[in-house]
Protein backbone atom coordinates (compact mmCIF):
# COMPACT_ATOMS: atom_id res chain seq x y z
CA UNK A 1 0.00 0.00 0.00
CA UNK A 2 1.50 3.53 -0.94
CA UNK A 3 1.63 6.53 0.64
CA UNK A 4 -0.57 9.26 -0.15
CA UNK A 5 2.52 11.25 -0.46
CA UNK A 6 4.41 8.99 -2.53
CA UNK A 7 5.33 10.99 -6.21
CA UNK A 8 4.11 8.98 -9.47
CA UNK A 9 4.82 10.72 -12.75
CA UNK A 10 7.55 12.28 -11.85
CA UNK A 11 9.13 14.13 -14.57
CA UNK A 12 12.56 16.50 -15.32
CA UNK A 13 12.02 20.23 -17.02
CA UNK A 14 13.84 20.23 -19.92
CA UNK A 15 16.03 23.56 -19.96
CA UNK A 16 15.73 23.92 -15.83
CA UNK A 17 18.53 21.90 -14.32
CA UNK A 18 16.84 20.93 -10.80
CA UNK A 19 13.30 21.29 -11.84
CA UNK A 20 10.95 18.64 -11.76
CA UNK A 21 7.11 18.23 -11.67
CA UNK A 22 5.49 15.20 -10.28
CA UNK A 23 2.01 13.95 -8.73
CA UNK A 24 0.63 12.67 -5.28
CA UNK A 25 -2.55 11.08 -4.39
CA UNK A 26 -3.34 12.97 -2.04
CA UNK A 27 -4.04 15.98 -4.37
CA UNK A 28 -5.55 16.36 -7.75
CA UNK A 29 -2.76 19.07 -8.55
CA UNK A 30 0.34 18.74 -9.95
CA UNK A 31 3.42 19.79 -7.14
CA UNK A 32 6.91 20.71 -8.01
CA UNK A 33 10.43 20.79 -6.58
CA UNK A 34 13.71 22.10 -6.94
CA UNK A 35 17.20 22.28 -5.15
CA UNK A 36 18.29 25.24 -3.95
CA UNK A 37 21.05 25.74 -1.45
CA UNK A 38 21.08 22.13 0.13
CA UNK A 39 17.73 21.14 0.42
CA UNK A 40 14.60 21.03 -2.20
CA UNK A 41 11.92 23.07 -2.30
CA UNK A 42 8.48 21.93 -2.90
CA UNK A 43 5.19 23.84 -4.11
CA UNK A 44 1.98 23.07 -5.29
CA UNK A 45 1.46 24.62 -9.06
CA UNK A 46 -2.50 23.83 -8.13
CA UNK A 47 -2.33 23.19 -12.09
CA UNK A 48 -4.57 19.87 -13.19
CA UNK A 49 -2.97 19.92 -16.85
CA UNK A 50 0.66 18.70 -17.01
CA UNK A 51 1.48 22.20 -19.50
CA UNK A 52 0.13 24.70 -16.85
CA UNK A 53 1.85 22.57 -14.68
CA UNK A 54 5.38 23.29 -16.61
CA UNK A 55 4.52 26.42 -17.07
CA UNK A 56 3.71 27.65 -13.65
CA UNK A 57 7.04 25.51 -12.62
CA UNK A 58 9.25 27.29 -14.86
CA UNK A 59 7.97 30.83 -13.86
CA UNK A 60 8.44 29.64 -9.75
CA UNK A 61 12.28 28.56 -10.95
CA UNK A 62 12.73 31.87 -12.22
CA UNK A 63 11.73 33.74 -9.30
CA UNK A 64 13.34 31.88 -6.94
CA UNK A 65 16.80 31.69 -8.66
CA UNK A 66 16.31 35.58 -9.45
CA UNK A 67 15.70 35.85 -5.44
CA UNK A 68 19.19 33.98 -4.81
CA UNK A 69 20.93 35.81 -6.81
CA UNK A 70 19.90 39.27 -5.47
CA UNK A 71 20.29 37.46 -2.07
CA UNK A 72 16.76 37.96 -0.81
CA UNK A 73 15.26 34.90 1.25
């Protein structure tokens, strides 16, 4: 029996190095994560379709590495 937090269709951005976009049970939405620093950070794109999905992801990348490179938290 899985967990209801267990990732299934987990799949890499192409062009965003430590993107990915993936699924859980639990939700009907598609999540995210990426690395930053030393640890990965996860959000909810609350996208059903796998391209808003990407799309949302690759905007969230942006702004975050934007943020670490102007050093704001």
């Amino acid at each position: 029996m899985g967990s209801r937090t267990n990732p299934y269709d987990l799949q890499s951005v192409k062009g965003y190095p430590t993107l990915q976009i993936y699924r859980i049970p639990a939700s009907r939405f598609y999540q995210l994560r990426l690395f930053v620093g030393r640890k990965y950070l996860r959000k909810s794109t609350r996208c059903e379709g796998k391209a808003e999905a990407i799309k949302f992801a690759k905007r969230f990348y942006d702004e975050v590495k934007l943020a670490e490179r102007l050093d704001f938290e």
